[in-house]
C-alpha atoms as a PDB file:
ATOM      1  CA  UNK A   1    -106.406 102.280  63.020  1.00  0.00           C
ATOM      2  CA  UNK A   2    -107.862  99.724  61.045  1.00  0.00           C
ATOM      3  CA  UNK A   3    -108.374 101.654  58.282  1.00  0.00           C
ATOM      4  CA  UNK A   4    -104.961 102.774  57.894  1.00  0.00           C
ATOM      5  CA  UNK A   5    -104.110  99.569  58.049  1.00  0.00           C
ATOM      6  CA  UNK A   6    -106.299  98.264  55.153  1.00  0.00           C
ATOM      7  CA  UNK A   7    -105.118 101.957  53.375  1.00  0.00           C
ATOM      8  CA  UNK A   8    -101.261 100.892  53.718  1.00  0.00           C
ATOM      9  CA  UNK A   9    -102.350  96.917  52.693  1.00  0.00           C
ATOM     10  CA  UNK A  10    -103.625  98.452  49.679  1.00  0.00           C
ATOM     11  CA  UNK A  11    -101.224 100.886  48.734  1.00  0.00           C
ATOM     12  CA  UNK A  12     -98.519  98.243  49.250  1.00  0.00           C
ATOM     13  CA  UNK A  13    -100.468  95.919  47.232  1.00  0.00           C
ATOM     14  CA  UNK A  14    -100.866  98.620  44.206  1.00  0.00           C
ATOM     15  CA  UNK A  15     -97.215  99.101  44.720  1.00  0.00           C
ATOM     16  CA  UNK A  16     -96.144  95.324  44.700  1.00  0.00           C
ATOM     17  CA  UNK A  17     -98.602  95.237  41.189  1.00  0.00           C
ATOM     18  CA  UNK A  18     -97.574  98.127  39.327  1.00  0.00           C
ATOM     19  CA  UNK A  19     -93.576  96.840  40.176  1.00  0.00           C
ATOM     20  CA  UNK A  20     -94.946  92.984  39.268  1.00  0.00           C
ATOM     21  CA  UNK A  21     -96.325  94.602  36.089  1.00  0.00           C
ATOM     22  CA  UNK A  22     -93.336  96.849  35.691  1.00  0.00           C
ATOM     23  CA  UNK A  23     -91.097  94.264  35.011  1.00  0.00           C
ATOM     24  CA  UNK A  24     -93.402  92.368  32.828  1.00  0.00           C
ATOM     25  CA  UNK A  25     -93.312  95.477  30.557  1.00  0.00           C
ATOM     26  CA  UNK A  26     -89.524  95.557  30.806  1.00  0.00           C
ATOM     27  CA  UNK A  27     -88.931  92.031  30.084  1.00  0.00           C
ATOM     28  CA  UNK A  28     -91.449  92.242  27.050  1.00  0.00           C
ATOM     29  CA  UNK A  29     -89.650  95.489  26.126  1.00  0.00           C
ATOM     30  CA  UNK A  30     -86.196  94.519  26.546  1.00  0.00           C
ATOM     31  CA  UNK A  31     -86.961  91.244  24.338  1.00  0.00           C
ATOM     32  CA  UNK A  32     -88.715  93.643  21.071  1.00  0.00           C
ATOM     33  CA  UNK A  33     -85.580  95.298  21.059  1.00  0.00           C
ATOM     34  CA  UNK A  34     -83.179  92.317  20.234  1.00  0.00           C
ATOM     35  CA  UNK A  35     -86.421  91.011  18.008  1.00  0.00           C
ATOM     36  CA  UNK A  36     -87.138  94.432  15.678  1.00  0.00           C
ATOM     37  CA  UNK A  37     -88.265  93.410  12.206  1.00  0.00           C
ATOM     38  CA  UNK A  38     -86.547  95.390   9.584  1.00  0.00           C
ATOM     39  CA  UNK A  39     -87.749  96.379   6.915  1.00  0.00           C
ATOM     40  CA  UNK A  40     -86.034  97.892   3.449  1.00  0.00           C
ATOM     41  CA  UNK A  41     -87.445  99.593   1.128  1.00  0.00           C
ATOM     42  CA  UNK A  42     -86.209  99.738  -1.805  1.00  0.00           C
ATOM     43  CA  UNK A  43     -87.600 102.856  -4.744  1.00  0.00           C
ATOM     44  CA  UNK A  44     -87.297 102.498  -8.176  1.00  0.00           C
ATOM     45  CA  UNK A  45     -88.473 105.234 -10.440  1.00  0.00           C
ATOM     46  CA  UNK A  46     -91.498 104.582 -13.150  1.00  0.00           C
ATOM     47  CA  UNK A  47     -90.805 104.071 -17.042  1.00  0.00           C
ATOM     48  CA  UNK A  48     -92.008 107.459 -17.547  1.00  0.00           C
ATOM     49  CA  UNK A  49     -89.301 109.276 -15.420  1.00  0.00           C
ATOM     50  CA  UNK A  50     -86.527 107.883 -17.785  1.00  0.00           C
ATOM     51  CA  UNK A  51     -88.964 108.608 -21.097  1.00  0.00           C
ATOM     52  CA  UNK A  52     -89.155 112.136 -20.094  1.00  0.00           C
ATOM     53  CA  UNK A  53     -85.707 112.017 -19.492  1.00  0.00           C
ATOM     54  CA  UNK A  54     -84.464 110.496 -22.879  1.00  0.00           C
ATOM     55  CA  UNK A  55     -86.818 113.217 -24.539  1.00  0.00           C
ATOM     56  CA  UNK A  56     -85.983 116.228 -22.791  1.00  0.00           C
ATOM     57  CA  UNK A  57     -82.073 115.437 -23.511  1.00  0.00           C
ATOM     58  CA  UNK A  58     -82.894 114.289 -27.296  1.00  0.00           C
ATOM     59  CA  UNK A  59     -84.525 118.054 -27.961  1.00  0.00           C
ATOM     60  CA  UNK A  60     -82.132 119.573 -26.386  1.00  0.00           C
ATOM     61  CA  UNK A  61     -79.722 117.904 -28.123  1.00  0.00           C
ATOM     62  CA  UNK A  62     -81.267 118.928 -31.660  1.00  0.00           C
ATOM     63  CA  UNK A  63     -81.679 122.488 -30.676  1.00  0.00           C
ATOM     64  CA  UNK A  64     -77.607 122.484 -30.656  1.00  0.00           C
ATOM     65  CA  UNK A  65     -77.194 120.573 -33.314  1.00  0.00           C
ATOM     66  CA  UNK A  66     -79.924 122.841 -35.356  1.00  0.00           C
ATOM     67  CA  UNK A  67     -77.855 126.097 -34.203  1.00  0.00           C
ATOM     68  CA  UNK A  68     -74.434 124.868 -35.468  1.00  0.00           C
ATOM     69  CA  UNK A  69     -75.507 123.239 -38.862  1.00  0.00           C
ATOM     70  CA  UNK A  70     -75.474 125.420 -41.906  1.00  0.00           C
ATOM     71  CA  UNK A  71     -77.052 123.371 -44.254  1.00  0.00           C
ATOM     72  CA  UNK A  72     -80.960 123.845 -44.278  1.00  0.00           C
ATOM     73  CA  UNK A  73     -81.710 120.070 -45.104  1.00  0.00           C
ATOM     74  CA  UNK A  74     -79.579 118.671 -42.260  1.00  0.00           C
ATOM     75  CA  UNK A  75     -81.509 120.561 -39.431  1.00  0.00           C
ATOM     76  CA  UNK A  76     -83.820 118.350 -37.596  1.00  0.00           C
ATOM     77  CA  UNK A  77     -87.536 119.235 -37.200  1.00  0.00           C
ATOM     78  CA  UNK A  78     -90.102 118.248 -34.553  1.00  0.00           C
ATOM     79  CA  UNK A  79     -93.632 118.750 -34.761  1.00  0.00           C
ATOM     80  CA  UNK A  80     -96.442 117.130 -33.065  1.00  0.00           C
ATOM     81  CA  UNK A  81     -98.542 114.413 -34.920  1.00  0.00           C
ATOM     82  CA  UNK A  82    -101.491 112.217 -33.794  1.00  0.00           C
ATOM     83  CA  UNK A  83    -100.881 108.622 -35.613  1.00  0.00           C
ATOM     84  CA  UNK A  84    -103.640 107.020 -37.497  1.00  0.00           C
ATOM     85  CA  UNK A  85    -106.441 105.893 -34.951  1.00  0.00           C
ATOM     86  CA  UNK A  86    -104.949 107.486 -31.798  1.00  0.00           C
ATOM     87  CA  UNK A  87    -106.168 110.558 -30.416  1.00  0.00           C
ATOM     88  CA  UNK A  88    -102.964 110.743 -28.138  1.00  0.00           C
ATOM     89  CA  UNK A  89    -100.483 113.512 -29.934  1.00  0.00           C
ATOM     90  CA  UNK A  90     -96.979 112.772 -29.254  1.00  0.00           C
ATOM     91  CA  UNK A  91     -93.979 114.745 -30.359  1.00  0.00           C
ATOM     92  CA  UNK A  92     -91.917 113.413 -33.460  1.00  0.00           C
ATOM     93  CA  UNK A  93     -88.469 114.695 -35.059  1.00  0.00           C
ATOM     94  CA  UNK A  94     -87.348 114.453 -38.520  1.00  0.00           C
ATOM     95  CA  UNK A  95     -84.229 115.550 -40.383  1.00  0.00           C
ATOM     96  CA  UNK A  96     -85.420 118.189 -43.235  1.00  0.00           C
ATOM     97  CA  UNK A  97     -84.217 116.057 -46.015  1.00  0.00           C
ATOM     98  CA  UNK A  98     -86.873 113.610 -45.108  1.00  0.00           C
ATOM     99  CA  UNK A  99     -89.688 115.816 -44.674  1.00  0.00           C
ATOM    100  CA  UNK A 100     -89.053 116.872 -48.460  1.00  0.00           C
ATOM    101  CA  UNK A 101     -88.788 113.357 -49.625  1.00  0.00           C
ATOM    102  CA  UNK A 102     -92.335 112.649 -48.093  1.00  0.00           C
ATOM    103  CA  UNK A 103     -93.577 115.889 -49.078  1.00  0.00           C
ATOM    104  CA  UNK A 104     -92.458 114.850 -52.878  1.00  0.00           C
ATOM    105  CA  UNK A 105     -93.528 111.197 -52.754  1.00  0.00           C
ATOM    106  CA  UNK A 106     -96.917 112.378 -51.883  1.00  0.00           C
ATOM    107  CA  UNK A 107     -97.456 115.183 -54.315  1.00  0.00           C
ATOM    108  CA  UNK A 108     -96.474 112.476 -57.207  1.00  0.00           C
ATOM    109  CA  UNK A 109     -98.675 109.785 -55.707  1.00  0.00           C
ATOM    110  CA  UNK A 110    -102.107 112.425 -56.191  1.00  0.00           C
ATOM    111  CA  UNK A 111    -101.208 113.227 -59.598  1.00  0.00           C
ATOM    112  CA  UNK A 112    -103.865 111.121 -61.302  1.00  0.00           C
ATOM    113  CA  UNK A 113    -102.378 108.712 -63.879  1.00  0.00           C
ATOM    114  CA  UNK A 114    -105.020 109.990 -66.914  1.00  0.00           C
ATOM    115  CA  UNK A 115    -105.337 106.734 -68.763  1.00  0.00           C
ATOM    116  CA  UNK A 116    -103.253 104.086 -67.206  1.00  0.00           C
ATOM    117  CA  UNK A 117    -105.418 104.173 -63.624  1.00  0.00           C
ATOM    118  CA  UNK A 118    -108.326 105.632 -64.589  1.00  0.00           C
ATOM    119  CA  UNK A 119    -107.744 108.460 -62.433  1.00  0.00           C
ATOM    120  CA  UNK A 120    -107.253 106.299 -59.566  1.00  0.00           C
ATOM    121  CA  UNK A 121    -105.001 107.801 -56.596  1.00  0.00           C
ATOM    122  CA  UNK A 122    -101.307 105.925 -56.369  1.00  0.00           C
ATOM    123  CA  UNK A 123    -100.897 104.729 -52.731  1.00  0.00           C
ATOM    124  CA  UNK A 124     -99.167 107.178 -50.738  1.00  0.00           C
ATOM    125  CA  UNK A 125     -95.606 106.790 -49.823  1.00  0.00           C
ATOM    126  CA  UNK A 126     -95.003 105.216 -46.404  1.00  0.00           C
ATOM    127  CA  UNK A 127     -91.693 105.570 -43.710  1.00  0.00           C
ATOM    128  CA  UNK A 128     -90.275 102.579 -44.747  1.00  0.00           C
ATOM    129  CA  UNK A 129     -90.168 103.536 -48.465  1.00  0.00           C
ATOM    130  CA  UNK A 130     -89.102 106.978 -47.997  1.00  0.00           C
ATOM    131  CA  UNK A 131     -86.071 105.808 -46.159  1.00  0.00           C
ATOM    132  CA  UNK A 132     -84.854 103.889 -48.559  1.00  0.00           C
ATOM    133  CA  UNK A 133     -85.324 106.656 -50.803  1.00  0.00           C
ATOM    134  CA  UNK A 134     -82.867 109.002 -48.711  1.00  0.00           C
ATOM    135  CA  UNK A 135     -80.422 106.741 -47.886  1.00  0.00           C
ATOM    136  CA  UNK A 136     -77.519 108.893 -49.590  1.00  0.00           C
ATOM    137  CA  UNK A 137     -78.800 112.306 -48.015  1.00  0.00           C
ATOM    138  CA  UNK A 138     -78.519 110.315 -44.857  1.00  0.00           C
ATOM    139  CA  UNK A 139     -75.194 108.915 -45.062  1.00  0.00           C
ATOM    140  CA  UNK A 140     -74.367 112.720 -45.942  1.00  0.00           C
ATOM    141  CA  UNK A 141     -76.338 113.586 -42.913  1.00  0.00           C
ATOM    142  CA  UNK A 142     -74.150 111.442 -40.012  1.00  0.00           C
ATOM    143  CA  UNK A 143     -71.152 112.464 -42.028  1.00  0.00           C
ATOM    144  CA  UNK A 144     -71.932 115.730 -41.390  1.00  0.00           C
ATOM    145  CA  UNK A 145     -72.804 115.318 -37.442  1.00  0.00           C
ATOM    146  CA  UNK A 146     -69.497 113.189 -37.186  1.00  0.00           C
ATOM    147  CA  UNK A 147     -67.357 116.803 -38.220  1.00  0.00           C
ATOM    148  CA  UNK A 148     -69.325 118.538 -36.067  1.00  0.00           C
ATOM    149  CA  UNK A 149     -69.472 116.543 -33.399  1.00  0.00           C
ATOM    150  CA  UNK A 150     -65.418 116.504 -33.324  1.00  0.00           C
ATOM    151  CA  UNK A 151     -65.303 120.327 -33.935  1.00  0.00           C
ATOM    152  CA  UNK A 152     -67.507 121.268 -31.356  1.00  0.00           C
ATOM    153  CA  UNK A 153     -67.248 119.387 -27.888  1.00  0.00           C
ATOM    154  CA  UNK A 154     -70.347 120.668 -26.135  1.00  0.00           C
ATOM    155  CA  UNK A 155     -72.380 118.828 -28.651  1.00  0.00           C
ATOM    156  CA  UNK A 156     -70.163 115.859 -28.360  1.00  0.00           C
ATOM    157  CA  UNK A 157     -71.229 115.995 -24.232  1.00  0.00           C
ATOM    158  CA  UNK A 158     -74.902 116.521 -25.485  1.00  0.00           C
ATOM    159  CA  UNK A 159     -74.508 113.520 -27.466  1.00  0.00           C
ATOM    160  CA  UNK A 160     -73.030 111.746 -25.086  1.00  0.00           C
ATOM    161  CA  UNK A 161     -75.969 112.650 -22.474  1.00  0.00           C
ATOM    162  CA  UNK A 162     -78.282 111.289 -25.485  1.00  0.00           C
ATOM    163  CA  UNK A 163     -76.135 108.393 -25.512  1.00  0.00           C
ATOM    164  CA  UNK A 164     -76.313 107.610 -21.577  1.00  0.00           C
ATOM    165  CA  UNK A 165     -79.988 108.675 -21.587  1.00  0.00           C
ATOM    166  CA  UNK A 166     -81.146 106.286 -24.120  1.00  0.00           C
ATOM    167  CA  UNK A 167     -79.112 103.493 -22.381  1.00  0.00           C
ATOM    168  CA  UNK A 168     -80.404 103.864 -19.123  1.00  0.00           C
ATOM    169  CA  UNK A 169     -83.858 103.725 -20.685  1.00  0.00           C
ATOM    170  CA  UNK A 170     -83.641 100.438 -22.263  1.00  0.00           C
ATOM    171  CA  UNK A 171     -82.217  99.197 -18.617  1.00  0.00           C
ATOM    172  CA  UNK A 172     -85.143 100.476 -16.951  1.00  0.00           C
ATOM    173  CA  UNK A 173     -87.275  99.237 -20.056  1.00  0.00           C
ATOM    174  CA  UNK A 174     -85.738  95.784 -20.101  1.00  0.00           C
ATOM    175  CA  UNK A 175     -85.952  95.481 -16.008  1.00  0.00           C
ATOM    176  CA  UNK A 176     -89.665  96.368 -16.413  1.00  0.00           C
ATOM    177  CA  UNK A 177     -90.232  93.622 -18.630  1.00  0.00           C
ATOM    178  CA  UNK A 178     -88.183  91.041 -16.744  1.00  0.00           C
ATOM    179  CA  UNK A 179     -89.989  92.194 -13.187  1.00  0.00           C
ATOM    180  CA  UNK A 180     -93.543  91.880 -15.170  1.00  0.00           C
ATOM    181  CA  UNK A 181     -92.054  88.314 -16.516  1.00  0.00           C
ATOM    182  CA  UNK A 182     -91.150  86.691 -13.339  1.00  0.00           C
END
């Protein structure tokens, strides 16, 4: 009899514990719910995501453009260049009337001048000069995209995509720069 004494003491003592320790878990519980951290978190995409963007709408933007011109020195070319002491090749667009200024400028600057330069090379033409050089072909050139741009309103919402695409670039550009800042 003793022993089931001692055996009901003890499981009434593991029961008085476990419902002492019970409601020390409950209490503990109860007051983690009413005192949950919370935590936001907030995404942003990379500088890259709105690059690819701008460039994916830009090309496709000249691929319209390209199929509803008619004149051959309006179209737009792209090509891939490395610039001078970079190995990283990026892609690069130029109207046609441009290419053939540079390709001119350059041809007439390796023409030796006989006795004037002793056969010394003339410097070859850079961007800045050749712009300035097709300044009327380009005024011709946005004349032309203005009439088709108003004839044609699927390149007007391309354009507009370009538009909205390079925008939202310079905001994620500028916010970059301001975040890096502060």
């Amino acid at each position: 009899m003793k022993n089931a004494v001692t055996l009901v003491t003890r499981f009434g003592l593991v029961a008085v514990i476990l419902l002492a320790f019970s409601t020390i878990v409950y209490s503990q519980s109860h007051e983690k719910i009413n005192d949950i951290e919370v935590v936001d978190v907030v995404g942003q995409r990379p500088l890259s995501y709105y690059r690819k963007q701008l460039v994916e709408t830009e090309l496709a933007f000249y691929d319209m453009y390209n199929a509803l011109t008619d004149q051959k020195e309006f179209k737009i070319r792209c090509r891939i260049e490395k610039p001078s002491g970079s190995h990283i090749a990026r892609k690069v667009c130029y109207p046609q009337y441009e290419l053939t200024a540079i390709a001119y400028e350059t041809q007439i600057a390796m023409i030796p001048k006989a006795q004037e330069t002793r056969g010394i090379i003339e410097p070859l033409p850079t961007s800045s000069g050749v712009k300035v050089l097709v300044n009327n072909e380009k005024r011709a050139a946005t004349e032309h995209l203005i009439k088709l741009l108003t004839e044609n309103p699927e390149l007007l919402e391309q354009y507009q995509a370009l538009i909205t695409d390079m925008k939202n670039f310079k905001q994620a550009k500028s916010e970059l720069q301001q975040a890096r800042s502060d």
